[in-house]
Protein backbone atom coordinates (compact mmCIF):
# COMPACT_ATOMS: atom_id res chain seq x y z
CA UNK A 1 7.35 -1.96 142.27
CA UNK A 2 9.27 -0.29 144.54
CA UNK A 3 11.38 -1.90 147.37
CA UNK A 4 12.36 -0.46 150.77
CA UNK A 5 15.77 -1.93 151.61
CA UNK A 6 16.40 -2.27 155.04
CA UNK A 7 19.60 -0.23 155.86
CA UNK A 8 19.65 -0.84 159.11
CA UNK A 9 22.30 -4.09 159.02
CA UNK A 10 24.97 -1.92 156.84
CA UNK A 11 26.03 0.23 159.72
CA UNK A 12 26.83 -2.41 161.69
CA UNK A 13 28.93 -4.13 159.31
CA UNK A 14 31.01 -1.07 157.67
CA UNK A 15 31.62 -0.26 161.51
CA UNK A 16 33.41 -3.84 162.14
CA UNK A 17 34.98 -3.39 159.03
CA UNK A 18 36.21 0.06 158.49
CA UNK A 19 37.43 0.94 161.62
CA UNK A 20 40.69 2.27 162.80
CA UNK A 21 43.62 0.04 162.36
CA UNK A 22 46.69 1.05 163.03
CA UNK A 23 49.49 0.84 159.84
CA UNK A 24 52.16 -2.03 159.99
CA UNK A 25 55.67 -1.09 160.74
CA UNK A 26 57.20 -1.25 157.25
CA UNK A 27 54.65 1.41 156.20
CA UNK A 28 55.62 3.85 158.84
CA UNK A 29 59.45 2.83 158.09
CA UNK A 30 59.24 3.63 154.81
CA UNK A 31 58.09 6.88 155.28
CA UNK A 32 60.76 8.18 157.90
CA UNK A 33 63.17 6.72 155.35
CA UNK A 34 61.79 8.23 152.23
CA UNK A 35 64.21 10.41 150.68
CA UNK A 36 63.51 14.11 149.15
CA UNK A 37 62.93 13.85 145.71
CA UNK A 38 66.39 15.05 143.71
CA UNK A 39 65.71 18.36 142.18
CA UNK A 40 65.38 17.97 137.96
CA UNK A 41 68.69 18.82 136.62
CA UNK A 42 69.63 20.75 134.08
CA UNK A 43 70.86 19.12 131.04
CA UNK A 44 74.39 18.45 130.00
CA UNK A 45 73.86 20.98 127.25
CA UNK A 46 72.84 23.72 129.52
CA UNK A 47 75.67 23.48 132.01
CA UNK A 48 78.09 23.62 129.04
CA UNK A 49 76.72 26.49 127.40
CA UNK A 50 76.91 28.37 130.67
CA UNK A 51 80.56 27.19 131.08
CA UNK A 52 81.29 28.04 127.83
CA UNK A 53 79.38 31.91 128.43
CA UNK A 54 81.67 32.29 131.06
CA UNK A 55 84.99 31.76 129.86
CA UNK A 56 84.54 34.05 126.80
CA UNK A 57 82.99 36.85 128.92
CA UNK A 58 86.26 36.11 131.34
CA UNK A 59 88.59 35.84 128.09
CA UNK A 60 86.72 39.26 126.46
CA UNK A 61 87.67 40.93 129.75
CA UNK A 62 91.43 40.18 129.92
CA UNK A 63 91.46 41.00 126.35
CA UNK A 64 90.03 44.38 126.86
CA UNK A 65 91.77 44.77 130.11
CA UNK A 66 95.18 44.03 128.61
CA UNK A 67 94.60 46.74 125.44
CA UNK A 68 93.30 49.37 128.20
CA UNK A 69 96.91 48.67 129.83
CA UNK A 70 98.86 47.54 127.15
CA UNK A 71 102.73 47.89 127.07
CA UNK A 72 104.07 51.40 125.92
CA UNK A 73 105.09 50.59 122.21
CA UNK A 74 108.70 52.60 123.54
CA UNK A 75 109.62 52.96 126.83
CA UNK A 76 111.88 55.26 127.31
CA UNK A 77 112.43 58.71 129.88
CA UNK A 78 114.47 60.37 127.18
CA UNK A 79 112.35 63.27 125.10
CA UNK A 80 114.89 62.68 122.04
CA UNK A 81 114.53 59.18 121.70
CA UNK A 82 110.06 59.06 121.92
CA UNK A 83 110.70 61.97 119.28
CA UNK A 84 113.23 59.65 117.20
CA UNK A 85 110.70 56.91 117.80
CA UNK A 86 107.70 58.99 117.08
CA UNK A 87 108.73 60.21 113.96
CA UNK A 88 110.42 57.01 112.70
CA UNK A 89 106.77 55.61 113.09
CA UNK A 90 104.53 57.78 112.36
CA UNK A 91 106.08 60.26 110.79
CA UNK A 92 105.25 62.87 112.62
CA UNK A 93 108.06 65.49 114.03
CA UNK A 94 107.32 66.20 118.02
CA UNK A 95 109.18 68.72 119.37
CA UNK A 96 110.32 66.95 122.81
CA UNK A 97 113.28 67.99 124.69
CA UNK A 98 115.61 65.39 125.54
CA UNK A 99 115.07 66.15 129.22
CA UNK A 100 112.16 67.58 130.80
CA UNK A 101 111.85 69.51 134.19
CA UNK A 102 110.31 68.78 137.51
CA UNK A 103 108.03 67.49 138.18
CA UNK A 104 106.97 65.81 134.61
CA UNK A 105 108.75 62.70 134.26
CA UNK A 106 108.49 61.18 130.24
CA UNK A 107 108.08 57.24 130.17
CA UNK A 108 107.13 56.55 126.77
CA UNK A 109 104.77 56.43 123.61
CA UNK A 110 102.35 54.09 121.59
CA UNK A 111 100.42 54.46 118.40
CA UNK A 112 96.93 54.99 119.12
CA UNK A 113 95.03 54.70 116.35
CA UNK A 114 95.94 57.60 113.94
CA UNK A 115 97.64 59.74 117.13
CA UNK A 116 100.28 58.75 119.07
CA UNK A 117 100.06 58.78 122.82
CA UNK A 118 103.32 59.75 125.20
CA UNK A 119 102.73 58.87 128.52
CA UNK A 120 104.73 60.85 130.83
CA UNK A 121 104.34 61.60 134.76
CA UNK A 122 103.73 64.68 136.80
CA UNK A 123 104.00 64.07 140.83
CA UNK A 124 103.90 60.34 139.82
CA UNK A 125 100.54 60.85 138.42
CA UNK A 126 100.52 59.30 135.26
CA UNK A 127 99.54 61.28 132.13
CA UNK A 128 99.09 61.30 128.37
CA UNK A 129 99.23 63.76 125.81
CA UNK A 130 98.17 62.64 122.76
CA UNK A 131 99.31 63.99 119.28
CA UNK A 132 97.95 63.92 115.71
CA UNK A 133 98.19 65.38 112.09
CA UNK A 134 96.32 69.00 112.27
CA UNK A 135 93.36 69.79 110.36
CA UNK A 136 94.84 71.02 106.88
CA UNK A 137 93.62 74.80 107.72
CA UNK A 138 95.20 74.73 111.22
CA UNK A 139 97.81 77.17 111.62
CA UNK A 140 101.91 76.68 112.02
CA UNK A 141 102.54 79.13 114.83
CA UNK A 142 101.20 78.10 118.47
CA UNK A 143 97.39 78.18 118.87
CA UNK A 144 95.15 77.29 121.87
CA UNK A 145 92.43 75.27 120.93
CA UNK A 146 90.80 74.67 124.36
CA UNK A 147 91.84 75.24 127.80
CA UNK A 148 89.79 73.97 130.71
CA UNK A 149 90.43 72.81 134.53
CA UNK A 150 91.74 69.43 133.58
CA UNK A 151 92.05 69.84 129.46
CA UNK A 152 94.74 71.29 127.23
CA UNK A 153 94.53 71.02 123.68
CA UNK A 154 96.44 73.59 121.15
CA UNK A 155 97.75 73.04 117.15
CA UNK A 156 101.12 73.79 116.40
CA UNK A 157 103.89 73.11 113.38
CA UNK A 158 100.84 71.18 111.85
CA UNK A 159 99.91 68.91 114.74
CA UNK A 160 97.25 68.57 116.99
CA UNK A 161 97.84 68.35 120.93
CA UNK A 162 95.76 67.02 123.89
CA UNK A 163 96.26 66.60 127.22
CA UNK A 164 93.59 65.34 129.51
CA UNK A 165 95.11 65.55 133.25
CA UNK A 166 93.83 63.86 136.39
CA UNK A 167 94.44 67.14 138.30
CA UNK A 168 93.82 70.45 138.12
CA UNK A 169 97.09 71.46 138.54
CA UNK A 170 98.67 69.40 135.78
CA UNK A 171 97.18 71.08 133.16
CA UNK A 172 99.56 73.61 133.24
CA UNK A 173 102.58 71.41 133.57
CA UNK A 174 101.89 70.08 130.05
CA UNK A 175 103.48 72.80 128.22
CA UNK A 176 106.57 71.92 129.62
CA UNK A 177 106.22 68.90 127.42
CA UNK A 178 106.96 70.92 124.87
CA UNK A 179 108.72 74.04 126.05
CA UNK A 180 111.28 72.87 128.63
C-alpha cells in the first residue's frame, strides 16, 4: 500500500526556516582578522646542511683562489739570485743574467710541480716562463721546440723552456730571459 504524502506543507516551513540570515559580528570579525597561514618550514636539518654547503664551497674557493695567486716561493728582481735559488731547490742550473734589459722586469720563482715557474714582467704585464728537466734525448745546444703568436717553448743545456705571453709582442722579449 502505497501512500501519497502531501508535500505541499514542507515548502512553507523550510522557507521560514532556511532563509537568509545575516552572520553575527564575531563571525565576520574573525574572518578580517584571520591571519595567512605561515608557510611550512624547512627543518633545522635542512637549513644547516645548506649553511654548512656554503661555507665549504666559500672555503674551497679561497683555497683555490689563494694557490692560483700564491706568494712567489723567492721574490727577488735579481737574475743571479732566482738562479742561486733555482738551483739550490731544484737543482736545476738556469742560465739568468743578474740583470735583464728593458722592458722585462724579473720578480721571482716558485716550484710548480716538477718545473719551476719565474715570473718576470714585460711593460708591467706579468709573465711566466716555466722551466723543467728535458726529455733524456733532447739536445744540449739551443733548439726551438714551438714558436707561435703568444707561445715560446725551446730545450737547451738539458732543460725544457715555456713561455706563454699575454701579448703578441712578448713572445719575443722572452729570449732576453735568457740572452741579455
Amino acid at each position: 500500500m502505497k501512500q501519497d504524502l502531501d508535500n505541499t506543507w514542507v515548502e512553507p516551513v523550510l522557507a521560514k526556516h532556511l532563509r537568509r540570515v545575516e552572520a553575527p559580528a564575531e563571525l565576520w570579525m574573525g574572518v578580517e582578522k584571520r591571519e595567512r597561514p605561515a608557510r611550512p618550514s624547512r627543518p633545522n636539518w635542512q637549513i644547516a646542511l645548506v649553511a654548512i654547503t656554503a661555507m665549504v664551497i666559500a672555503g674551497m674557493g679561497t683555497i683555490l683562489n689563494a694557490r692560483r695567486t700564491s706568494h712567489l716561493s723567492l721574490e727577488s728582481a735579481s737574475g743571479s739570485e732566482i738562479q742561486a735559488w733555482v738551483k739550490a731547490t731544484t737543482g736545476l742550473d738556469v742560465p739568468l743574467p743578474n740583470r735583464v734589459g728593458q722592458p722585462v722586469r724579473l720578480a721571482g720563482a716558485r716550484l710548480t710541480g716538477k718545473a719551476v715557474e719565474v715570473s718576470y714582467f714585460v711593460r708591467n704585464r706579468p709573465e711566466r716562463l716555466f722551466i723543467a728537466r728535458a726529455d733524456v734525448h733532447a739536445p744540449l745546444e739551443h733548439r726551438l721546440v714551438e714558436r707561435s703568436s703568444k707561445r715560446v717553448s725551446w730545450t737547451m743545456g738539458g732543460l725544457f723552456y715555456a713561455v706563454d705571453c699575454a701579448a703578441a709582442e712578448d713572445a719575443q722579449v722572452a729570449c732576453m730571459l735568457c740572452h741579455s
